[in-house]
Protein backbone atom coordinates (compact mmCIF):
# COMPACT_ATOMS: atom_id res chain seq x y z
CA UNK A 1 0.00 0.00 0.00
CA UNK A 2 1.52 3.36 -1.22
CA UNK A 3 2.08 5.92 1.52
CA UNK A 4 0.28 8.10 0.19
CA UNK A 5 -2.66 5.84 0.03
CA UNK A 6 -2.77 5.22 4.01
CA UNK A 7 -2.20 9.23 5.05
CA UNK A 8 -5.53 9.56 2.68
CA UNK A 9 -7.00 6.72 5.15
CA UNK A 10 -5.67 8.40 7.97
CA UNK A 11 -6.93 11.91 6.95
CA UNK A 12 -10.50 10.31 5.65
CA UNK A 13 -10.92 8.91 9.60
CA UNK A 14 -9.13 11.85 11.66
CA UNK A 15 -11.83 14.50 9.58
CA UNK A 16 -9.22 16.15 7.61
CA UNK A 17 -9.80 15.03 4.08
CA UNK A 18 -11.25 17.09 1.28
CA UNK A 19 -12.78 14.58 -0.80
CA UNK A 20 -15.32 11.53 0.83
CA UNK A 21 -14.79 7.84 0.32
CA UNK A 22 -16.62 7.25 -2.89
CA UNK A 23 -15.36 10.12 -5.46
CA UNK A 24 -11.62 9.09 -3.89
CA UNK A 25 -11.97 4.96 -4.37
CA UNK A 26 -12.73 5.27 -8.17
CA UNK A 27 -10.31 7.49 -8.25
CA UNK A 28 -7.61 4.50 -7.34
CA UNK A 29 -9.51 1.83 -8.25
CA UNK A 30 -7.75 0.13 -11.58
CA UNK A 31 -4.37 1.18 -9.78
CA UNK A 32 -5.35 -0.99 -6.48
CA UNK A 33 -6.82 -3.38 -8.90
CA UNK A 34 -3.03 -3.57 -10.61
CA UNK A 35 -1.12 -3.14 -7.52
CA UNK A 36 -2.96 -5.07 -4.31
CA UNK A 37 -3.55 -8.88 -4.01
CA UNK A 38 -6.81 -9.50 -5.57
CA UNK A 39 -8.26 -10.52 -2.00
CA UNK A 40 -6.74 -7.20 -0.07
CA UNK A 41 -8.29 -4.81 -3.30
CA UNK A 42 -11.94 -6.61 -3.08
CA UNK A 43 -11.85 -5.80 0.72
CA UNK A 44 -10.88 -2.52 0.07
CA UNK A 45 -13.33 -2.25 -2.90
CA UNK A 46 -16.51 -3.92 -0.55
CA UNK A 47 -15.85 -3.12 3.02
CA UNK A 48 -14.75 0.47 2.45
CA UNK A 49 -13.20 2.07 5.63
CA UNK A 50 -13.00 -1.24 7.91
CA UNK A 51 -10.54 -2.41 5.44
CA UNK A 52 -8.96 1.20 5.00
CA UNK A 53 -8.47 0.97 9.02
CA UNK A 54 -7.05 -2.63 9.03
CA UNK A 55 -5.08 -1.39 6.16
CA UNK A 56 -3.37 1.42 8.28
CA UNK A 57 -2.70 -0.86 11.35
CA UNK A 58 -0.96 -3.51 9.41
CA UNK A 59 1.22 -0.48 8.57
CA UNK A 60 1.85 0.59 11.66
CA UNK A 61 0.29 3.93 11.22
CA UNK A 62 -1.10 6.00 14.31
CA UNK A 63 -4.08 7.46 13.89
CA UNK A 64 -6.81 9.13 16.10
CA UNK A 65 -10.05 8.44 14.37
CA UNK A 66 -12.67 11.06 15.03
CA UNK A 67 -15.90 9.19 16.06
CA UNK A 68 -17.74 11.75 14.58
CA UNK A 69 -16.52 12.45 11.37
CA UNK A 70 -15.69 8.50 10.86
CA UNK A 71 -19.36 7.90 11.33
CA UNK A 72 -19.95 10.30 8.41
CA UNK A 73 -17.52 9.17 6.28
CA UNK A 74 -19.09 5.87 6.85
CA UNK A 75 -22.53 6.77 5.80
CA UNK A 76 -21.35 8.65 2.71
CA UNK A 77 -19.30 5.46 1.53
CA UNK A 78 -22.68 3.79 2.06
CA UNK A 79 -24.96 6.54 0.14
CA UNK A 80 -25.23 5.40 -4.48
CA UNK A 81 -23.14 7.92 -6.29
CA UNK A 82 -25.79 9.13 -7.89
CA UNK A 83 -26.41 11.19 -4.88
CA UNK A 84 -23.28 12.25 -4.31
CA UNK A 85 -20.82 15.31 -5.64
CA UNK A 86 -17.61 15.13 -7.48
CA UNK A 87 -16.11 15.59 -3.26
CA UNK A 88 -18.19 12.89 -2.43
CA UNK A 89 -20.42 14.59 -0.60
CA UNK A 90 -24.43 14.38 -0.56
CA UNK A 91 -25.59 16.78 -3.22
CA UNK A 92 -27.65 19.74 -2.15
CA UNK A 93 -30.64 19.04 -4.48
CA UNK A 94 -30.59 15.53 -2.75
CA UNK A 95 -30.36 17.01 0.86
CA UNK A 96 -33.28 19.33 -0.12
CA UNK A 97 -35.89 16.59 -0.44
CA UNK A 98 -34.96 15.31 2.90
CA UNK A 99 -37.43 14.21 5.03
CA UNK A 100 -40.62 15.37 3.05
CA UNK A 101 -38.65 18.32 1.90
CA UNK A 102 -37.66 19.71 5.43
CA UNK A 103 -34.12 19.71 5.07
CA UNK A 104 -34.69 22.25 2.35
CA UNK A 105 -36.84 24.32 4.11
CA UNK A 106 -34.23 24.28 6.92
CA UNK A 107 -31.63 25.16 4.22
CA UNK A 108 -33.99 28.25 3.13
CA UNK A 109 -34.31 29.42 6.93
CA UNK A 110 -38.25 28.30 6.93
CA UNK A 111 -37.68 27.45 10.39
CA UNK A 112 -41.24 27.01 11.21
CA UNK A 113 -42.79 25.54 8.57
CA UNK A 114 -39.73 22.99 8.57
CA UNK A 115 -40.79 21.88 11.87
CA UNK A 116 -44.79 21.27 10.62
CA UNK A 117 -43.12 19.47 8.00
CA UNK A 118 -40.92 17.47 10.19
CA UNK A 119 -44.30 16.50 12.55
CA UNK A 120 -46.26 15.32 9.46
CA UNK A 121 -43.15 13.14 8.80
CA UNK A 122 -42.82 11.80 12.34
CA UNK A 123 -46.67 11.16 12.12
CA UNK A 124 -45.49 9.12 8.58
CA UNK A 125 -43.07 7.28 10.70
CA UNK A 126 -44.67 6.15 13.71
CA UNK A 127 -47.64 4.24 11.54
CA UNK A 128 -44.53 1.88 10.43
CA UNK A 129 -43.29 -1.08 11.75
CA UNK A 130 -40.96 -0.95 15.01
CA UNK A 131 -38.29 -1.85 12.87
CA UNK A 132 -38.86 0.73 10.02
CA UNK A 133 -39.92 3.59 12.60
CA UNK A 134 -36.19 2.79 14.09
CA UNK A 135 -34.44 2.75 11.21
CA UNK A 136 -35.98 5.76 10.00
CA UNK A 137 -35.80 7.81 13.49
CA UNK A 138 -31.92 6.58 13.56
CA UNK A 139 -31.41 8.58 10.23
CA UNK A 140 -33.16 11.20 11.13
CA UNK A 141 -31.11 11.64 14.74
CA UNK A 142 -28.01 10.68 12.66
CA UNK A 143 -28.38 13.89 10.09
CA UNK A 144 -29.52 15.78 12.91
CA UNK A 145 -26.38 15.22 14.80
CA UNK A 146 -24.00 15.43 11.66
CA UNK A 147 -25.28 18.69 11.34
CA UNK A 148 -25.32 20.04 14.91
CA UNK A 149 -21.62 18.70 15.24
CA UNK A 150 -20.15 19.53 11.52
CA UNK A 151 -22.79 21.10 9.55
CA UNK A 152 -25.46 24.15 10.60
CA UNK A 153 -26.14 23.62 14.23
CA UNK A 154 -29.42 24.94 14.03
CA UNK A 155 -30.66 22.71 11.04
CA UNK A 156 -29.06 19.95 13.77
CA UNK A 157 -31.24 21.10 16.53
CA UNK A 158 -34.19 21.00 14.43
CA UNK A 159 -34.23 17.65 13.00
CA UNK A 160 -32.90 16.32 16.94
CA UNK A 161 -35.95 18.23 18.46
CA UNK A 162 -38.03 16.03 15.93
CA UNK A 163 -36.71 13.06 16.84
CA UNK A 164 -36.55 13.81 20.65
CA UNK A 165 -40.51 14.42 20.27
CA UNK A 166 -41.37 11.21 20.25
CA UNK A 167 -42.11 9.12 23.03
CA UNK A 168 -40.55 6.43 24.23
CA UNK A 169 -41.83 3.09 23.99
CA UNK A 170 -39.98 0.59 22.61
CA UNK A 171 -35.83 -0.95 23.01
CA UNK A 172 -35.86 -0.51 18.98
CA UNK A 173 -36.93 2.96 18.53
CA UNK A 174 -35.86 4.54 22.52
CA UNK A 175 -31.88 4.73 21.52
CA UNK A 176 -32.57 7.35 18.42
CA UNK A 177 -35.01 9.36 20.85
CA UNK A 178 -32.55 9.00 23.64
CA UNK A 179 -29.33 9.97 21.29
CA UNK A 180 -31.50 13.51 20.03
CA UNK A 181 -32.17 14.15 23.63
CA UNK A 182 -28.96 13.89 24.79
CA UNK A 183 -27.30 15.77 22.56
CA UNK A 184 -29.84 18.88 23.00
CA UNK A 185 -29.11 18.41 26.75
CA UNK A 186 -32.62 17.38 27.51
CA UNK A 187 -31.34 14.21 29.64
């Protein structure tokens, strides 16, 4: 693995790199395709930044990951291209249509009628199955605190408050209202 390569890793997990997991890889890809053991470049290729981290231990490279910005770099490398800019990034027309279109409205400073949006969406939510209200409550808490910690903290607070709305009632859906209460201090 090129040294140049592994301070990308190490730059990608500490929060300092410029471009996100998936405009970088296929960036690199026919070169680790050339270069790596065909069983090291499909874990790369598949498993993303648990490989890139195994990758920089076998190396012997420190590294202090930040838990936040790892986490986002992980859900980018999980998000289709499609949605994605040339950094890698989620595109803003993508972000806009967030959550019945709230994001947008959050990004346009509609403050209040992003928050009667988000409540109709919440509504949506809880008529789904435990597991599908969790899931979606966990994404909602998780772009909620991406933004509150690296993004606009009060488009954060607003999708956390949305999420920290609903009651608690269940060990699948309690740990996203939990997580958007404690980071609004409310616990």
């Amino acid at each position: 693995m090129r040294p140049e390569h592994l301070a990308y890793f190490k730059d990608l997990l500490e929060g300092r790199a410029e471009v996100s997991w998936n405009a970088w890889f296929p960036r690199h890809d026919a070169e680790f395709a050339r270069e790596l053991p065909r069983a090291v470049y499909l874990r790369l290729k598949f498993q993303k930044l648990d490989e890139a981290e195994k990758l920089l231990r076998a190396a012997g490279v420190e590294y202090t990951p930040d838990p936040v910005a790892a986490r986002r770099e992980r859900y980018y490398a999980l998000l289709s291209p499609t949605v994605l800019d040339e950094r890698g990034h989620p595109r803003p027309e993508f972000r806009r249509k967030a959550y019945n279109g709230a994001f947008g409205q959050l990004m346009d400073g509609e403050v209040e009628e992003a928050r009667a949006t988000l409540a109709r969406y919440i509504q949506r939510v809880r008529r789904l199955p435990m597991h599908r209200q969790a899931e979606e409550l966990e994404d909602l808490c998780f772009d909620g605190e991406m933004e509150l910690t690296l993004g606009d903290p009060e488009i954060g607070r607003v999708l956390l408050e949305a999420v920290a709305s609903v009651p608690r009632k269940n060990d699948q859906v309690d740990p996203a209202v939990d997580r958007a209460r404690e980071l609004l201090g409310l616990t």
